[in-house]
C-alpha atoms as a PDB file:
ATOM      1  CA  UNK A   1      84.203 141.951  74.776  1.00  0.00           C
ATOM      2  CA  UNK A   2      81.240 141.522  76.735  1.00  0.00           C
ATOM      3  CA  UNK A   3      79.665 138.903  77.099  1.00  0.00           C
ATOM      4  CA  UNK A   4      75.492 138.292  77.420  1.00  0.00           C
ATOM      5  CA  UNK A   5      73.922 134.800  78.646  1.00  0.00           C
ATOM      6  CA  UNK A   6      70.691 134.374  78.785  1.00  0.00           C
ATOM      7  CA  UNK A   7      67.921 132.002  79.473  1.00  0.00           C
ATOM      8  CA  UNK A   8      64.400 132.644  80.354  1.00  0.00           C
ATOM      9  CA  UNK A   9      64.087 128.858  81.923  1.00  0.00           C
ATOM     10  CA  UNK A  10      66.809 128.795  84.364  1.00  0.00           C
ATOM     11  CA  UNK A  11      69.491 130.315  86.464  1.00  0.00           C
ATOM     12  CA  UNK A  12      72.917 131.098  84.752  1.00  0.00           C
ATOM     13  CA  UNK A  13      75.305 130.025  86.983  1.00  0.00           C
ATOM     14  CA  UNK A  14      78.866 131.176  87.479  1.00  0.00           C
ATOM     15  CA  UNK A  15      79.705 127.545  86.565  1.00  0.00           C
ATOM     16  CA  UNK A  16      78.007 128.151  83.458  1.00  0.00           C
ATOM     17  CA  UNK A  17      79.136 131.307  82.520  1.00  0.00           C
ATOM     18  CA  UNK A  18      82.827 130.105  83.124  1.00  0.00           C
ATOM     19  CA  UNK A  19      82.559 126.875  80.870  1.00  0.00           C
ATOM     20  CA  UNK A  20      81.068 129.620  78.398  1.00  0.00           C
ATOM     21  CA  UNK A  21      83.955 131.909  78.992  1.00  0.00           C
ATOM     22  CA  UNK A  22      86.142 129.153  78.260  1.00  0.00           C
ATOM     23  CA  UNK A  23      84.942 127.811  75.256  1.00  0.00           C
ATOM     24  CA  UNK A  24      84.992 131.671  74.045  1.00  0.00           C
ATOM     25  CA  UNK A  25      88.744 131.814  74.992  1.00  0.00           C
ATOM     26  CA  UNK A  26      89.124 128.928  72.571  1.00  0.00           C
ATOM     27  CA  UNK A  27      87.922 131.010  69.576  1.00  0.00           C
ATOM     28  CA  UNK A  28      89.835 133.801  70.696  1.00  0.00           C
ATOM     29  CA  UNK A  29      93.411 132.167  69.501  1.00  0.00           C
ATOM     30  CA  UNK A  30      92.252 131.993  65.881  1.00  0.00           C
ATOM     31  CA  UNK A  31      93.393 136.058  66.548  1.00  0.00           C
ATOM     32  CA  UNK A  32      89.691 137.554  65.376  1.00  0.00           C
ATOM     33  CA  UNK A  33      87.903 140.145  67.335  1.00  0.00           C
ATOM     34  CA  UNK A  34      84.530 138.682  69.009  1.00  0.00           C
ATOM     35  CA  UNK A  35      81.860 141.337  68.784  1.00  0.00           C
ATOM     36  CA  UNK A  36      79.150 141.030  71.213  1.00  0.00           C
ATOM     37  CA  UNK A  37      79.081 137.245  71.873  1.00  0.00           C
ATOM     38  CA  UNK A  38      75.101 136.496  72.770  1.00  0.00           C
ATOM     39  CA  UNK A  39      74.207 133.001  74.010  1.00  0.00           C
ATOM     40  CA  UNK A  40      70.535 132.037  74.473  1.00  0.00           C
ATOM     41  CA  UNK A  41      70.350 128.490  76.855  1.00  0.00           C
ATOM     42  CA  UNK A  42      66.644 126.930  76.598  1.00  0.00           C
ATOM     43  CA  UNK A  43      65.500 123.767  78.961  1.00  0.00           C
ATOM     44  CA  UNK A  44      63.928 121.209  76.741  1.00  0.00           C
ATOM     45  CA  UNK A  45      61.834 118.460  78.667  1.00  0.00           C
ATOM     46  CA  UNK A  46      64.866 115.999  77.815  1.00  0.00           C
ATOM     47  CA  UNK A  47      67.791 118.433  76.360  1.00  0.00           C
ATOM     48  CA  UNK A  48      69.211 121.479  76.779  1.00  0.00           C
ATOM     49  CA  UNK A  49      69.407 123.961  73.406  1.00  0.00           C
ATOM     50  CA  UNK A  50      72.073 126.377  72.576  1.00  0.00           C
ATOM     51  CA  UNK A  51      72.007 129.479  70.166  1.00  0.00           C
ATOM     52  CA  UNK A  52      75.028 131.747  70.011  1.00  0.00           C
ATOM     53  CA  UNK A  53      75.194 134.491  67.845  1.00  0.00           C
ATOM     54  CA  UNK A  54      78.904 136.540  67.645  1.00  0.00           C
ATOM     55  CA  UNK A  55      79.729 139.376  65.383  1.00  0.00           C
ATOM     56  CA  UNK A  56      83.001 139.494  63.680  1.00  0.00           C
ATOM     57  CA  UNK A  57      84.741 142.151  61.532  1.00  0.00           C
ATOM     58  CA  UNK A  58      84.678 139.548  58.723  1.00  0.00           C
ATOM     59  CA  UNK A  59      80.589 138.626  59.131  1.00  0.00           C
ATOM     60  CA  UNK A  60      78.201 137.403  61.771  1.00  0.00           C
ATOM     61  CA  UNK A  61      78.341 133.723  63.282  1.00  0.00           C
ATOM     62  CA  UNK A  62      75.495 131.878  64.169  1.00  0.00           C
ATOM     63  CA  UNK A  63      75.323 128.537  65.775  1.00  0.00           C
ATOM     64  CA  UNK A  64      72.745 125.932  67.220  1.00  0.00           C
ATOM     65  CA  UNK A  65      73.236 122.268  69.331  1.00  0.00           C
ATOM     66  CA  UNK A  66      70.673 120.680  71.357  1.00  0.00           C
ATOM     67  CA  UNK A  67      72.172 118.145  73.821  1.00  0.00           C
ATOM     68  CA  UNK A  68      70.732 116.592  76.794  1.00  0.00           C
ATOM     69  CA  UNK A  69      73.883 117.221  78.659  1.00  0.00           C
ATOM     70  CA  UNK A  70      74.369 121.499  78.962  1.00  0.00           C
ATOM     71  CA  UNK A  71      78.047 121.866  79.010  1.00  0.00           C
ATOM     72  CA  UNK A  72      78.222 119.226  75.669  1.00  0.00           C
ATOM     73  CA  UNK A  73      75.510 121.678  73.819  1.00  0.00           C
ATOM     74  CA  UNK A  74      77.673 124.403  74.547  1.00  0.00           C
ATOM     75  CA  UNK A  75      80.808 122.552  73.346  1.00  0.00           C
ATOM     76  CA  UNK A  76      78.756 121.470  70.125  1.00  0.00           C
ATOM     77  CA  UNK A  77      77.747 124.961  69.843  1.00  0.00           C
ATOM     78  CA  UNK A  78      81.575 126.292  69.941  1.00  0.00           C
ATOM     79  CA  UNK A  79      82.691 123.625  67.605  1.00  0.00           C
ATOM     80  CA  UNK A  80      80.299 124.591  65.228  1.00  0.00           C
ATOM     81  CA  UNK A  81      81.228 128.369  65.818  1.00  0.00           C
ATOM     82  CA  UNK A  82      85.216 127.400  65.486  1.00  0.00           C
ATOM     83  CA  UNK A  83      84.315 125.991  61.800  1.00  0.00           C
ATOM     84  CA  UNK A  84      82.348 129.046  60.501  1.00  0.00           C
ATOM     85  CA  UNK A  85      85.143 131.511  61.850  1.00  0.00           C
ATOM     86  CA  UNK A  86      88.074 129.178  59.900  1.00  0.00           C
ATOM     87  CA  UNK A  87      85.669 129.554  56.800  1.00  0.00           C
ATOM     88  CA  UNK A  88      85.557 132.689  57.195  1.00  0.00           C
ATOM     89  CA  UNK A  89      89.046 133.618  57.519  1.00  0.00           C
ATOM     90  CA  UNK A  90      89.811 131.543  54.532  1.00  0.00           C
ATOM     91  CA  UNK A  91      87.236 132.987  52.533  1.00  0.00           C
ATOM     92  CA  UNK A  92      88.979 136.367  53.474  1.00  0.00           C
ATOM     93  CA  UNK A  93      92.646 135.338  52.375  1.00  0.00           C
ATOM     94  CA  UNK A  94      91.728 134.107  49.180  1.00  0.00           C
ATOM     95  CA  UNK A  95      90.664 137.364  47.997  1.00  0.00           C
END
Protein backbone atom coordinates (compact mmCIF):
# COMPACT_ATOMS: atom_id res chain seq x y z
CA UNK A 1 0.00 0.00 0.00
CA UNK A 2 1.40 3.23 -0.62
CA UNK A 3 0.60 5.86 0.77
CA UNK A 4 0.33 9.77 -0.81
CA UNK A 5 -0.01 13.02 1.54
CA UNK A 6 -0.30 16.00 0.25
CA UNK A 7 -0.80 19.61 0.91
CA UNK A 8 -0.03 22.55 -1.17
CA UNK A 9 -0.06 24.95 2.17
CA UNK A 10 2.37 23.30 4.34
CA UNK A 11 5.10 20.89 5.12
CA UNK A 12 4.10 17.16 5.77
CA UNK A 13 5.93 16.21 8.52
CA UNK A 14 7.11 12.78 9.59
CA UNK A 15 4.94 13.48 12.68
CA UNK A 16 2.18 13.83 10.40
CA UNK A 17 2.62 11.19 8.18
CA UNK A 18 3.01 8.75 11.24
CA UNK A 19 -0.33 9.85 13.04
CA UNK A 20 -1.66 9.22 9.34
CA UNK A 21 -0.01 5.88 9.17
CA UNK A 22 -1.57 5.08 12.31
CA UNK A 23 -4.94 5.92 11.89
CA UNK A 24 -4.56 3.80 8.46
CA UNK A 25 -3.34 0.79 10.57
CA UNK A 26 -6.65 1.14 12.38
CA UNK A 27 -8.70 0.43 9.21
CA UNK A 28 -6.44 -2.17 8.28
CA UNK A 29 -7.88 -4.78 11.10
CA UNK A 30 -11.37 -4.67 9.59
CA UNK A 31 -9.10 -7.31 7.11
CA UNK A 32 -9.90 -5.15 3.64
CA UNK A 33 -7.24 -4.29 1.20
CA UNK A 34 -6.54 -0.31 1.12
CA UNK A 35 -5.93 0.69 -2.47
CA UNK A 36 -4.03 3.78 -2.92
CA UNK A 37 -4.89 5.73 0.28
CA UNK A 38 -4.67 9.70 -0.92
CA UNK A 39 -4.94 12.37 1.78
CA UNK A 40 -5.18 16.06 0.79
CA UNK A 41 -4.37 18.45 4.24
CA UNK A 42 -5.50 22.25 3.49
CA UNK A 43 -4.63 25.28 6.13
CA UNK A 44 -7.78 27.19 6.72
CA UNK A 45 -7.24 30.73 8.40
CA UNK A 46 -8.73 29.04 11.71
CA UNK A 47 -8.90 25.06 10.85
CA UNK A 48 -7.23 22.58 9.26
CA UNK A 49 -9.36 20.40 6.38
CA UNK A 50 -8.98 16.82 5.58
CA UNK A 51 -10.01 14.83 2.35
CA UNK A 52 -9.04 11.19 2.05
CA UNK A 53 -9.96 9.23 -0.70
CA UNK A 54 -9.06 5.09 -0.48
CA UNK A 55 -9.98 2.50 -2.99
CA UNK A 56 -11.25 -0.79 -1.88
CA UNK A 57 -12.06 -4.04 -3.74
CA UNK A 58 -15.65 -3.54 -2.50
CA UNK A 59 -15.95 0.46 -3.76
CA UNK A 60 -14.19 3.75 -3.25
CA UNK A 61 -14.20 5.70 0.22
CA UNK A 62 -14.32 9.19 0.49
CA UNK A 63 -14.14 11.28 3.55
CA UNK A 64 -14.02 15.03 4.73
CA UNK A 65 -13.45 16.84 8.54
CA UNK A 66 -12.40 20.27 9.08
CA UNK A 67 -10.99 20.80 12.61
CA UNK A 68 -8.97 23.51 13.98
CA UNK A 69 -6.76 21.04 15.65
CA UNK A 70 -4.80 18.76 12.55
CA UNK A 71 -4.32 15.48 14.18
CA UNK A 72 -8.40 15.64 15.42
CA UNK A 73 -9.37 16.35 11.50
CA UNK A 74 -7.48 13.47 10.65
CA UNK A 75 -9.05 11.32 13.41
CA UNK A 76 -12.59 12.71 12.28
CA UNK A 77 -11.59 11.91 8.87
CA UNK A 78 -10.68 8.07 9.81
CA UNK A 79 -13.76 7.72 11.85
CA UNK A 80 -15.77 8.69 9.15
CA UNK A 81 -13.70 6.34 6.76
CA UNK A 82 -14.06 3.30 9.51
CA UNK A 83 -18.06 3.73 9.10
CA UNK A 84 -18.24 3.68 5.25
CA UNK A 85 -15.83 0.53 5.11
CA UNK A 86 -18.29 -1.42 7.94
CA UNK A 87 -21.18 -0.36 5.49
CA UNK A 88 -19.62 -1.58 3.03
CA UNK A 89 -18.69 -4.89 4.18
CA UNK A 90 -22.17 -5.38 5.38
CA UNK A 91 -23.66 -4.37 2.30
CA UNK A 92 -21.36 -7.14 0.76
CA UNK A 93 -22.47 -10.09 3.17
CA UNK A 94 -25.96 -9.59 2.75
CA UNK A 95 -25.88 -10.47 -0.76
Amino acid sequence: MSLNISSKQMEITPAIRSHIEERLAKLNKLHTQLINPHFMIHKQPNSYEVEASIGTPKGDLFAKADHEDLYNAINLVEKKLESQLIKLKEKQEAH
